[in-house]
C-alpha atoms as a PDB file:
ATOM      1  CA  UNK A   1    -111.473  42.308  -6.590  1.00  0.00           C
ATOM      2  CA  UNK A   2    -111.040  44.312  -9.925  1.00  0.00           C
ATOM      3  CA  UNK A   3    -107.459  43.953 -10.074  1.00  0.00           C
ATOM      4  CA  UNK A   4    -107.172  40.313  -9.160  1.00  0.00           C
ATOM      5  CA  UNK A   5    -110.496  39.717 -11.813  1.00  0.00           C
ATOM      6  CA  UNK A   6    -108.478  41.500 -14.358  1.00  0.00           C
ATOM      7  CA  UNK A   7    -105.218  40.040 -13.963  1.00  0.00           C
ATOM      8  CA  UNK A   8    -107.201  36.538 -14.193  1.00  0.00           C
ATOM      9  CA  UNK A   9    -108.800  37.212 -17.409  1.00  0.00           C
ATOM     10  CA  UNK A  10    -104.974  38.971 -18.829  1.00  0.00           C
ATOM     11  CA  UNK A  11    -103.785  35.612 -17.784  1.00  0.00           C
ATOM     12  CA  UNK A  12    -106.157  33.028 -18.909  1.00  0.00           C
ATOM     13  CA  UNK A  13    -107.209  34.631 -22.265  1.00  0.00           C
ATOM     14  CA  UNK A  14    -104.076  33.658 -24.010  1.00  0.00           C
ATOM     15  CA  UNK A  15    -103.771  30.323 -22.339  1.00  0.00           C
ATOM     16  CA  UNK A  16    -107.462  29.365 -24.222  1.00  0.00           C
ATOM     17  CA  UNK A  17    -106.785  31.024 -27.132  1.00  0.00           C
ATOM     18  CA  UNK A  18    -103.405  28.938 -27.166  1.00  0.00           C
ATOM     19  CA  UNK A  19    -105.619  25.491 -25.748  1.00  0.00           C
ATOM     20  CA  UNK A  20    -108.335  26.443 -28.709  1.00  0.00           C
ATOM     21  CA  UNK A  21    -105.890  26.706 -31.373  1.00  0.00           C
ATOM     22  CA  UNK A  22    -103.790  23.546 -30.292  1.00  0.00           C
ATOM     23  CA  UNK A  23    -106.486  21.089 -29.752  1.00  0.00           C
ATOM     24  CA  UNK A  24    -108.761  23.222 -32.791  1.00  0.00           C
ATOM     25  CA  UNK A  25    -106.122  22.087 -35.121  1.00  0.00           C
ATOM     26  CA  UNK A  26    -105.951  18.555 -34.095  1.00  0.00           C
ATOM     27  CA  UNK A  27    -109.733  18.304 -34.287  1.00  0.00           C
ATOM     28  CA  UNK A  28    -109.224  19.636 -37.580  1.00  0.00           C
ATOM     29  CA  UNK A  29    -106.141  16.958 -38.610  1.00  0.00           C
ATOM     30  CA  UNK A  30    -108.468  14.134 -37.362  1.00  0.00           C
ATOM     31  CA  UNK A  31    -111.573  15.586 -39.661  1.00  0.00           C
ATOM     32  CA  UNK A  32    -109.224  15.706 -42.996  1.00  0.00           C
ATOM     33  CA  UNK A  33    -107.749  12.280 -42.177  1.00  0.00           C
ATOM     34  CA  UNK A  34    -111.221  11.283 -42.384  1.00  0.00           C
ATOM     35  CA  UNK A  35    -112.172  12.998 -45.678  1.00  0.00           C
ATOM     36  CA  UNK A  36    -110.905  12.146 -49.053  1.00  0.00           C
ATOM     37  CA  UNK A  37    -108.892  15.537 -49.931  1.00  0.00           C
ATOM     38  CA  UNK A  38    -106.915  15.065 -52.753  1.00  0.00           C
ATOM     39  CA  UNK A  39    -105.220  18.260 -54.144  1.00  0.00           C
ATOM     40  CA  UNK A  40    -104.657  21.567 -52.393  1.00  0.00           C
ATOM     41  CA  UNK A  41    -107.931  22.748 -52.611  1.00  0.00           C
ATOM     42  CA  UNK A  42    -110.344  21.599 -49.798  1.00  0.00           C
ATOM     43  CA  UNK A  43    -112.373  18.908 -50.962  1.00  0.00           C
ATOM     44  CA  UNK A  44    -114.937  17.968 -47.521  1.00  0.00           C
ATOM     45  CA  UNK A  45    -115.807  14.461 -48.960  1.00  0.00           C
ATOM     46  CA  UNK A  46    -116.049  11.858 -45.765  1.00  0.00           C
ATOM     47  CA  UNK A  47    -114.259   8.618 -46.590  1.00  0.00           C
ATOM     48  CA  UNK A  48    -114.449   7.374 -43.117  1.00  0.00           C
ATOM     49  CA  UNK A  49    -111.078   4.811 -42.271  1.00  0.00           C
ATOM     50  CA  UNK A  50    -109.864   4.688 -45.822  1.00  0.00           C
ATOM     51  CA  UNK A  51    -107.490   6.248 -45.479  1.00  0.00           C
ATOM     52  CA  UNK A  52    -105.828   4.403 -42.402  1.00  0.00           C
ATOM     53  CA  UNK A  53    -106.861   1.564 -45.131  1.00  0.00           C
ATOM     54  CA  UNK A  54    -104.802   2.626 -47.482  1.00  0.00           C
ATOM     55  CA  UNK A  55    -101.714   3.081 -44.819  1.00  0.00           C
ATOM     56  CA  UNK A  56    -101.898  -0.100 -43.559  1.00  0.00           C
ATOM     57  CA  UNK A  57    -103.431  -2.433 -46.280  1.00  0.00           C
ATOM     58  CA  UNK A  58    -103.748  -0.814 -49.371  1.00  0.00           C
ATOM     59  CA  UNK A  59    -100.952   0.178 -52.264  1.00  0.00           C
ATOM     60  CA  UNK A  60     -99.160   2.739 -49.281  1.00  0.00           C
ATOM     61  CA  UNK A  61     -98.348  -0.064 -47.095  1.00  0.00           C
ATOM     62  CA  UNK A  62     -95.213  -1.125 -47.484  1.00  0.00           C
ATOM     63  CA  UNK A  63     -94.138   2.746 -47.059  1.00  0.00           C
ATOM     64  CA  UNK A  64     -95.905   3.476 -44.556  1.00  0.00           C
ATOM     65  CA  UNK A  65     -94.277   0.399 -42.769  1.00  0.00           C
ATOM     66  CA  UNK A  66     -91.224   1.285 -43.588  1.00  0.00           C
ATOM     67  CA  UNK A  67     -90.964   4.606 -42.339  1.00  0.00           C
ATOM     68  CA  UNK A  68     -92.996   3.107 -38.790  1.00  0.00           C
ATOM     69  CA  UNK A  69     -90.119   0.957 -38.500  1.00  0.00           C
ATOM     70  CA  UNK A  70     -87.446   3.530 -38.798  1.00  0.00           C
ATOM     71  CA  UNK A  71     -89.106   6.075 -36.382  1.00  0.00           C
ATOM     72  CA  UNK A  72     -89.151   3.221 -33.707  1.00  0.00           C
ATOM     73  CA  UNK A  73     -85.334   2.333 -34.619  1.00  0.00           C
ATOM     74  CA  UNK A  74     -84.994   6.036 -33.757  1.00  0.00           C
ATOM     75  CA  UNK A  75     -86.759   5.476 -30.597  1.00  0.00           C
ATOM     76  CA  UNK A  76     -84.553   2.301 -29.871  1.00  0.00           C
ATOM     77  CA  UNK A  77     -80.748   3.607 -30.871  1.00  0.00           C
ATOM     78  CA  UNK A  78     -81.249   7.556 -30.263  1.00  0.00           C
ATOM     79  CA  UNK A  79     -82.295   7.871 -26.751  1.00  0.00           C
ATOM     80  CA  UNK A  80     -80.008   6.067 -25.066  1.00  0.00           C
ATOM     81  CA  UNK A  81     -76.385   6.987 -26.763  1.00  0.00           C
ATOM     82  CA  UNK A  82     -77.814  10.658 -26.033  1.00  0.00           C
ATOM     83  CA  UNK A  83     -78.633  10.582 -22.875  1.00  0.00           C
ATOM     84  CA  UNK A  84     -75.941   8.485 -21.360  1.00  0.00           C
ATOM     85  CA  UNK A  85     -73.191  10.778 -23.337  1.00  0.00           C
ATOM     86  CA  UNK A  86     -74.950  13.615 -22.053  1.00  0.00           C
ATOM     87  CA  UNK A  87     -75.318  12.561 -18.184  1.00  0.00           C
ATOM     88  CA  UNK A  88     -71.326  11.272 -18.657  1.00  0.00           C
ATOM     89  CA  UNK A  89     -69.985  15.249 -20.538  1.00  0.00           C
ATOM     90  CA  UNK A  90     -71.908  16.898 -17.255  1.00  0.00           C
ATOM     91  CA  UNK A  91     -70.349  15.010 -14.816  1.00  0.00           C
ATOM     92  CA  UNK A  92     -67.111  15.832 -16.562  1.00  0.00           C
ATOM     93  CA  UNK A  93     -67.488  19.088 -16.670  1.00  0.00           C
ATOM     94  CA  UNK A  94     -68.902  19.497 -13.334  1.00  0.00           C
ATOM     95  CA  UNK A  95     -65.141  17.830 -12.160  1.00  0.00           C
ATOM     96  CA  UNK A  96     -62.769  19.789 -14.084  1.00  0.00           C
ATOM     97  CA  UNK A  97     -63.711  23.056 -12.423  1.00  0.00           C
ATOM     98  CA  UNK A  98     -62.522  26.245 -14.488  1.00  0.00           C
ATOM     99  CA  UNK A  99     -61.782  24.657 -17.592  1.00  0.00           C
ATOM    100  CA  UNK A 100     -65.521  24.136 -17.811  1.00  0.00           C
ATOM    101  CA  UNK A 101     -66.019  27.634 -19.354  1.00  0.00           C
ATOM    102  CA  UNK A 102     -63.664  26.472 -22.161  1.00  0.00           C
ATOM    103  CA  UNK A 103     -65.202  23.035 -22.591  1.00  0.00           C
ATOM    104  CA  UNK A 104     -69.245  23.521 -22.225  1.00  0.00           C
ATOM    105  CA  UNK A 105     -69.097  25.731 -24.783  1.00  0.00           C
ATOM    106  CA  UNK A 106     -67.426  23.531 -27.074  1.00  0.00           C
ATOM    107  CA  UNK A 107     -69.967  21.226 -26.393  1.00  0.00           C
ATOM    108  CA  UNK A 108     -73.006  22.981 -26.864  1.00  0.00           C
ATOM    109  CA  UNK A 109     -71.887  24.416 -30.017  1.00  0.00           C
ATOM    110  CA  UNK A 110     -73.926  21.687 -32.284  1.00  0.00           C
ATOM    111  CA  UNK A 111     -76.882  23.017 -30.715  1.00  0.00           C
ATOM    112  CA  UNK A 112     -76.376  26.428 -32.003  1.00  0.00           C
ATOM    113  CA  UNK A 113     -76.222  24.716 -35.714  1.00  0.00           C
ATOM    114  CA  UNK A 114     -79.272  24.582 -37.704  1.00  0.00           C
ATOM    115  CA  UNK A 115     -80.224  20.984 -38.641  1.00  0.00           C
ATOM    116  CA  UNK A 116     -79.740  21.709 -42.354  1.00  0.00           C
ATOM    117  CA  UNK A 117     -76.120  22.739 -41.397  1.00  0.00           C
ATOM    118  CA  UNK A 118     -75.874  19.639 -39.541  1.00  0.00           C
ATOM    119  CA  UNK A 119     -77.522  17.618 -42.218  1.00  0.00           C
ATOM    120  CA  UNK A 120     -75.084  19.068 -45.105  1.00  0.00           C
ATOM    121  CA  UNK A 121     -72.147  18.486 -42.949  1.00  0.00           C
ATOM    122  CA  UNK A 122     -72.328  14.935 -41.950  1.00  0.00           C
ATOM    123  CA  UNK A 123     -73.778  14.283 -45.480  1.00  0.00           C
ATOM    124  CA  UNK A 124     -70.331  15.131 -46.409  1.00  0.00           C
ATOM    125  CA  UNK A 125     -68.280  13.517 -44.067  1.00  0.00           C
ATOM    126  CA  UNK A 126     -70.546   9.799 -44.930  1.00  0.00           C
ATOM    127  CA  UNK A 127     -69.860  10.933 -48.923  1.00  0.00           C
ATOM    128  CA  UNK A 128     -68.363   7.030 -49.901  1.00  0.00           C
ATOM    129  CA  UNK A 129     -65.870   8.895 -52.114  1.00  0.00           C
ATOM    130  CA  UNK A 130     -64.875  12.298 -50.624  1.00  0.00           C
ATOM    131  CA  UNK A 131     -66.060  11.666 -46.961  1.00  0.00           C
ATOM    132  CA  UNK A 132     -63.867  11.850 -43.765  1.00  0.00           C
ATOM    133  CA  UNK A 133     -64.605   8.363 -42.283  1.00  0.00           C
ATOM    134  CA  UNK A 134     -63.842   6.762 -45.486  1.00  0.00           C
ATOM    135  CA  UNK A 135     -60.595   8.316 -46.074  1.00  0.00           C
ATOM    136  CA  UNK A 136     -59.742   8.013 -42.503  1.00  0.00           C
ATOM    137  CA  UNK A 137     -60.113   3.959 -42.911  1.00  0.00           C
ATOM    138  CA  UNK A 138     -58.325   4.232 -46.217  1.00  0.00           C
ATOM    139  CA  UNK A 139     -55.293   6.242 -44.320  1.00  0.00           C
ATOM    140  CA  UNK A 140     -54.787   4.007 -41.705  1.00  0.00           C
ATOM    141  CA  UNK A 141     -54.845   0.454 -44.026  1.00  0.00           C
ATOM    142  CA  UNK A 142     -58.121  -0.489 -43.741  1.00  0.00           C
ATOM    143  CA  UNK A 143     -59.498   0.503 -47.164  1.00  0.00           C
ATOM    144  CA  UNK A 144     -61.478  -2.761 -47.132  1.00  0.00           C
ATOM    145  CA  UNK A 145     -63.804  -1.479 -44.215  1.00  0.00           C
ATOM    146  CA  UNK A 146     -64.980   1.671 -46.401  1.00  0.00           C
ATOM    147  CA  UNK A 147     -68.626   1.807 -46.366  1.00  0.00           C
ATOM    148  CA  UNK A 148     -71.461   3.345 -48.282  1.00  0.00           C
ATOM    149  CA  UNK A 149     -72.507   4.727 -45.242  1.00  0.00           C
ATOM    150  CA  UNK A 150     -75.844   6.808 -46.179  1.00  0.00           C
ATOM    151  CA  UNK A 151     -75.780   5.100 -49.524  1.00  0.00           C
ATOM    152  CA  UNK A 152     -76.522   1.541 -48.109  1.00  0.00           C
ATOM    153  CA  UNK A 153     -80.432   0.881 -47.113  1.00  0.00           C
ATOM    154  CA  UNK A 154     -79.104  -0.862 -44.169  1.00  0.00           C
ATOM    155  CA  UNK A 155     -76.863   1.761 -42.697  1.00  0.00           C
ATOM    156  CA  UNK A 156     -78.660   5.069 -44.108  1.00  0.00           C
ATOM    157  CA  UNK A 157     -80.805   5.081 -40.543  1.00  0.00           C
ATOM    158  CA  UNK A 158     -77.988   5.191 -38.085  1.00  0.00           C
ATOM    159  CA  UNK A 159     -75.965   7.181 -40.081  1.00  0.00           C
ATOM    160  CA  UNK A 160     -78.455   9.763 -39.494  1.00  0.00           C
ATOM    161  CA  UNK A 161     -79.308   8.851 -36.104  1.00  0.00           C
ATOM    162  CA  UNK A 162     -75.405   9.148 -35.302  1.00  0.00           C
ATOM    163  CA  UNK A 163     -75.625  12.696 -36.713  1.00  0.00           C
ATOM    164  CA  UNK A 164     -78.472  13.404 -34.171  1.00  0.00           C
ATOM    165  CA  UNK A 165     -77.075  11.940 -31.482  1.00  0.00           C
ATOM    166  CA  UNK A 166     -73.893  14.402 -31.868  1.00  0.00           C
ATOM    167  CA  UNK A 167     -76.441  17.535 -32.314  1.00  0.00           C
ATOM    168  CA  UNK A 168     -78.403  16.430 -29.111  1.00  0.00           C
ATOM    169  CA  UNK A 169     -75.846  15.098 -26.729  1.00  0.00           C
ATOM    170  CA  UNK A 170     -75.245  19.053 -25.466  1.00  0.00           C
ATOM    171  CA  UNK A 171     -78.753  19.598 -24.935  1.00  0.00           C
ATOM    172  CA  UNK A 172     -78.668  16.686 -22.277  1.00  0.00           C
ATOM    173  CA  UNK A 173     -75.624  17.475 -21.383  1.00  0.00           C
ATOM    174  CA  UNK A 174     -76.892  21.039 -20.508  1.00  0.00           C
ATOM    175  CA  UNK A 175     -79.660  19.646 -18.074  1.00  0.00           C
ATOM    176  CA  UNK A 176     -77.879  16.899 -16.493  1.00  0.00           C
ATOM    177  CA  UNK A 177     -75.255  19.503 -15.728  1.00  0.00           C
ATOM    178  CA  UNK A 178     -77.768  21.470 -13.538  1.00  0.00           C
ATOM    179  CA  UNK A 179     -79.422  18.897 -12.082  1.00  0.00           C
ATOM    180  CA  UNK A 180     -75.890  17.821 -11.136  1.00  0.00           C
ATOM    181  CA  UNK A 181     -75.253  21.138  -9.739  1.00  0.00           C
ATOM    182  CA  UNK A 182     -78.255  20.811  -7.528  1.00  0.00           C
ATOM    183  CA  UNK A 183     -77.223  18.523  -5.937  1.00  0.00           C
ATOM    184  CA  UNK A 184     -75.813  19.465  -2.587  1.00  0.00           C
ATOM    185  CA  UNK A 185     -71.914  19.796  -2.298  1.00  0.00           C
ATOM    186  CA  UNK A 186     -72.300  18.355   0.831  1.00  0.00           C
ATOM    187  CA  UNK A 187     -73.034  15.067  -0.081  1.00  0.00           C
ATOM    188  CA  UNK A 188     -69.773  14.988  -2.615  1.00  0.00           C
ATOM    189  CA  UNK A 189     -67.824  15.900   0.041  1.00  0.00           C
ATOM    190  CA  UNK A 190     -68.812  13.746   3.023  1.00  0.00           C
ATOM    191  CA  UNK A 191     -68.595  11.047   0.263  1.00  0.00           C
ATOM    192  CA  UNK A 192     -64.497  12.166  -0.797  1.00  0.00           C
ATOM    193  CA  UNK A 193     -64.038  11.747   2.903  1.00  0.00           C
ATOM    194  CA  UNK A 194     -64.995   8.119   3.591  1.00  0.00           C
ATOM    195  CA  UNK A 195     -63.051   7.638   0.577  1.00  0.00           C
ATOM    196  CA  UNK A 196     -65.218   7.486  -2.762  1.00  0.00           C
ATOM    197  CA  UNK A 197     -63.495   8.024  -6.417  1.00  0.00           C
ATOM    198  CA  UNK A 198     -65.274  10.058  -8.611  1.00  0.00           C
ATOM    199  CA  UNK A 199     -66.681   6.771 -10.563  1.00  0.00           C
ATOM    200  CA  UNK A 200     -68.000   5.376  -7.188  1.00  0.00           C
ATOM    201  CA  UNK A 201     -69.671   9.860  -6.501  1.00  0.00           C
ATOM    202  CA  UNK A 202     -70.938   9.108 -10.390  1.00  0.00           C
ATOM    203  CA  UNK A 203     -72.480   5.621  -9.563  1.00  0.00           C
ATOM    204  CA  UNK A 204     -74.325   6.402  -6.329  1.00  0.00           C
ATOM    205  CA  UNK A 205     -74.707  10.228  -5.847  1.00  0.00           C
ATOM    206  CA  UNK A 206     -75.113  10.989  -9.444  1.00  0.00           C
ATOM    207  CA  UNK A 207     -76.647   9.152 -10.865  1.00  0.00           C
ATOM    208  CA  UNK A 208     -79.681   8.378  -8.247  1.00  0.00           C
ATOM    209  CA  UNK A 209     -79.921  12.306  -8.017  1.00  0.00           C
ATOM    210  CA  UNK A 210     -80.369  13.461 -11.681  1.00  0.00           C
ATOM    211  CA  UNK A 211     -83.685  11.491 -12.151  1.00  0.00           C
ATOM    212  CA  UNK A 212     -85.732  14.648 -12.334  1.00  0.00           C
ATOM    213  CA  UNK A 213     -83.569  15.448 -15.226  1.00  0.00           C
ATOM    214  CA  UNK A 214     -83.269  12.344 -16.576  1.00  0.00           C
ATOM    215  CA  UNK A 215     -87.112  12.336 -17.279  1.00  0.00           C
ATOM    216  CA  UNK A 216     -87.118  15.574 -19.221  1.00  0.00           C
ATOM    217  CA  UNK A 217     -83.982  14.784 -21.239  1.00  0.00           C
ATOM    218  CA  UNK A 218     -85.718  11.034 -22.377  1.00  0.00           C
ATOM    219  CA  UNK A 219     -88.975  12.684 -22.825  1.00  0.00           C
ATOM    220  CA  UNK A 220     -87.672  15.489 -24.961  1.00  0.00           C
ATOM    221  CA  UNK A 221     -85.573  13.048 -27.267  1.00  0.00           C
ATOM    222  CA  UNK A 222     -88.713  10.802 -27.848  1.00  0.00           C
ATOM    223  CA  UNK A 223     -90.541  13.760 -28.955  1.00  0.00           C
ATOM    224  CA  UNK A 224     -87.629  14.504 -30.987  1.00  0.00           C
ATOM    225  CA  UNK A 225     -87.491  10.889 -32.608  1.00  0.00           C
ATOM    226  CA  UNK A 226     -91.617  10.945 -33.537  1.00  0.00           C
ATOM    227  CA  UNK A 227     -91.012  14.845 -35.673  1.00  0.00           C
ATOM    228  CA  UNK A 228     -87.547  14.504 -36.928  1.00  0.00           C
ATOM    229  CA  UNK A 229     -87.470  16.166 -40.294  1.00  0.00           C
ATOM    230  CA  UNK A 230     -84.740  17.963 -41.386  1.00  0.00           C
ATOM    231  CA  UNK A 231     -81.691  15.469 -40.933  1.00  0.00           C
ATOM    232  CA  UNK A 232     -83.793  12.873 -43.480  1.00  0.00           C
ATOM    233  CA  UNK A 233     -84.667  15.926 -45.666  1.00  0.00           C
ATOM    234  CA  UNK A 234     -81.129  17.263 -45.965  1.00  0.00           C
ATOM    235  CA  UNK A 235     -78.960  14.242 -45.691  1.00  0.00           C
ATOM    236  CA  UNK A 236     -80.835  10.955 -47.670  1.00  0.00           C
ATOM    237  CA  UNK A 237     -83.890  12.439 -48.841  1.00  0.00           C
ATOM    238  CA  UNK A 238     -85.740   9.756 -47.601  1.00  0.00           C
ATOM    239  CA  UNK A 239     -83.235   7.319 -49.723  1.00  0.00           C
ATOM    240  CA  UNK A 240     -81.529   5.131 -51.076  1.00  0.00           C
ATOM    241  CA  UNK A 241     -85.553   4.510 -52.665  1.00  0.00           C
ATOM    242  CA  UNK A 242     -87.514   4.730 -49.099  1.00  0.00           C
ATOM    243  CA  UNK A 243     -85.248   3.189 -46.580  1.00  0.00           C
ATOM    244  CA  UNK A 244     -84.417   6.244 -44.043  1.00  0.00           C
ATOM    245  CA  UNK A 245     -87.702   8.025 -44.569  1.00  0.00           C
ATOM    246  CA  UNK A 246     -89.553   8.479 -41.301  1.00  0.00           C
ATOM    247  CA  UNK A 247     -93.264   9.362 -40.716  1.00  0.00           C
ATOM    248  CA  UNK A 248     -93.259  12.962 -40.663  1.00  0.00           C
ATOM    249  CA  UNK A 249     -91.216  12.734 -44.161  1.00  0.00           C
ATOM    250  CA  UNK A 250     -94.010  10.551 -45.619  1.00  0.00           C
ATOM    251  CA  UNK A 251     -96.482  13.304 -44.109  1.00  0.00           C
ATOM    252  CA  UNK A 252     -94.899  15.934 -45.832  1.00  0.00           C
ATOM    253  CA  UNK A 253     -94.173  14.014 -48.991  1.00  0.00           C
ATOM    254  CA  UNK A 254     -97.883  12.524 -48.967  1.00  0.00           C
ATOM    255  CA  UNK A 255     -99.931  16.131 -48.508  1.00  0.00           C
ATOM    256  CA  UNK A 256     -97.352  18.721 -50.517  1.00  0.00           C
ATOM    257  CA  UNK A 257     -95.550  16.498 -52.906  1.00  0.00           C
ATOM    258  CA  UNK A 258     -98.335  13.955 -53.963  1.00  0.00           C
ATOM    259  CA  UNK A 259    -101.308  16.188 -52.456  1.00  0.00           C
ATOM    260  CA  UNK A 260    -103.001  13.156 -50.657  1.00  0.00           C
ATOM    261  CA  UNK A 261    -103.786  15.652 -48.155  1.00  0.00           C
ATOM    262  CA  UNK A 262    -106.326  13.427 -46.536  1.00  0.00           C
ATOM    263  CA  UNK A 263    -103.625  10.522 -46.179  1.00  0.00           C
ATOM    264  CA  UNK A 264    -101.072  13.127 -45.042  1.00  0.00           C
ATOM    265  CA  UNK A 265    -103.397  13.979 -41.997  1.00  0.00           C
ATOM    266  CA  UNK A 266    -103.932   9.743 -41.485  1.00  0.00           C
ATOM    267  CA  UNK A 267    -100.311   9.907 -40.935  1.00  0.00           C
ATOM    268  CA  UNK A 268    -100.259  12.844 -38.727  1.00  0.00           C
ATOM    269  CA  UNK A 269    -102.903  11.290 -36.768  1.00  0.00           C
ATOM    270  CA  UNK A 270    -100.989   8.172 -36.447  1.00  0.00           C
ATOM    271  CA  UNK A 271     -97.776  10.394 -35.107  1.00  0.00           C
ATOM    272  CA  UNK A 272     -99.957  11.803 -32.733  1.00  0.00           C
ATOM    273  CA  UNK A 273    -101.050   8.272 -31.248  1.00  0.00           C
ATOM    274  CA  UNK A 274     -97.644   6.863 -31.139  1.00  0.00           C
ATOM    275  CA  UNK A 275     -95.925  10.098 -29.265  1.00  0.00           C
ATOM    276  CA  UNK A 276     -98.937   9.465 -26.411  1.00  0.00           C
ATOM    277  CA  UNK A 277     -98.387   5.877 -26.583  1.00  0.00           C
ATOM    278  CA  UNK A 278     -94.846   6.084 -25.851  1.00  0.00           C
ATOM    279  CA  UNK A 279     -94.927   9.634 -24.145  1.00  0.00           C
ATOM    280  CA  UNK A 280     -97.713   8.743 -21.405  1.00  0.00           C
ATOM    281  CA  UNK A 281     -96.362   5.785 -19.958  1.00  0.00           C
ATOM    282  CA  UNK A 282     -93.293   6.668 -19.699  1.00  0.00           C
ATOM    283  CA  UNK A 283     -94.222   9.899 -17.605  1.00  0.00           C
ATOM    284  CA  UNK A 284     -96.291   7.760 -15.449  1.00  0.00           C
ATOM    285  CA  UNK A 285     -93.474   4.990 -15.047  1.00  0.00           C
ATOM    286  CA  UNK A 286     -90.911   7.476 -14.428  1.00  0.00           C
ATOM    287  CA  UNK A 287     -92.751   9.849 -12.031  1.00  0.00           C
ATOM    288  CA  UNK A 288     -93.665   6.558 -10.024  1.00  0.00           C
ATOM    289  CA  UNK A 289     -89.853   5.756 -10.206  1.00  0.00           C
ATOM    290  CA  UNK A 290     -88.692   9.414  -8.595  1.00  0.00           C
ATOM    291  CA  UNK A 291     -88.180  10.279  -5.163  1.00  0.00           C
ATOM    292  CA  UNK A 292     -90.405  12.560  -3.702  1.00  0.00           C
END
């Protein structure tokens, strides 16, 4: 009884102390985004919704709507590219047999980069004067298609989301590959011998298989499309004027740059409702969706 008490209390002391702190701070998030903080210094003055007023009617609006609409472009052009080039590099690798040891590696090697790495390199390669796609279009004749790329308020976005989607694609990859694995050989090969290709093995043994995976990898990436940071940071700071910033820029802009610390935690708070508002139904839909 001693043991079993002790190893209960060696197991769940940590996990409170790790439930206290999580949910502790977001109590504590909510409570400043309902105070009017302004400066570094704690200031506990209660200014009840104002400011969620000032996000979405006052002078911040327009920013604050900006950088709403690009997180939920993010949400809209990320996932999908990722995933599907991700699901499509696993099943490749999973066919080429030995040369996989060569290849995965090669393909997980973004992942090892640090986003400001990332950022700094494909900042370079969207340069409109000295970048790679530009002089690429200008090599082959088709100098008239050069772009701005990161430059133009249109663009900026998926120029950043492209450089995501090519430091993400081996981290689906990576799952897809063992849920593909798990699958059982047997299957593949009763399927070779009634005569399927390898696109008909993708299309109706893959595919319907990996949907474990499938839910973590989309899951994942929508967390990673609510918190992205770094990319914006390093590659557009948030330009040209406001048209790639995201919310989590804004956040950090608002409470350490402009020390509207109590707006800074509005806009946390407002991250926090969108990732369970996009988060939670999908888990339900999906794990209504899977096999069991």
């Amino acid at each position: 009884m001693t043991y079993t008490r002790t190893h209960l209390v060696l197991f769940l002391g940590p996990l409170l102390l790790i439930i206290v702190l999580m949910y502790g701070m977001m109590a504590w998030t909510a409570a400043v985004a309902m105070d009017d903080w302004v400066g570094m210094a704690p200031v506990w003055k209660f200014a009840g919704w104002n400011n969620f007023h000032a996000l979405l009617t006052g002078t911040l609006r327009q920013r604050f709507l900006t950088s709403l609409r690009n997180n939920l472009t993010w949400l809209g052009v990320f996932i999908l590219p990722t995933a599907s080039l991700g699901l499509l590099l696993a099943y490749g690798l999973d066919l080429v047999g030995r040369a996989e040891r060569v290849l995965r590696p090669l393909f997980l090697y973004p992942m090892a980069l640090s986003f400001v790495v990332t950022g700094t390199v494909w900042a370079w390669m969207y340069d409109p004067d000295a970048g790679v796609f530009n002089d690429i279009l200008r090599s082959i004749g088709l100098g008239r298609w050069t772009q701005p790329w990161i430059a133009d308020p249109t663009l900026g976005t998926f120029c950043l989301i492209g450089a995501a989607v090519w430091q993400y694609t081996g981290f689906a990859m990576t799952l897809y590959l063992a849920a593909i694995r798990d699958i059982p050989r047997e299957i593949f090969e009763a399927a070779r011998v009634d005569g399927a290709t390898d696109v008909n093995l993708f299309r109706y043994v893959v595919v319907p298989n990996v949907g474990h995976a499938t839910m973590i990898v989309v899951a994942m990436l929508i967390l990673v499309t609510l918190k992205v940071f770094d990319l914006v940071w390093v590659m557009t700071f948030g330009g040209p004027g406001n048209s790639t910033e995201v919310l989590s820029f804004f956040m950090f802009v608002a409470t350490f740059r402009q020390q509207f610390v109590g707006v800074g935690a509005a806009i946390s708070v407002v991250i926090m409702l969108l990732a369970i508002a996009v988060v939670v139904p999908y888990a339900w839909w999906s794990t209504r969706r899977l096999p069991t």
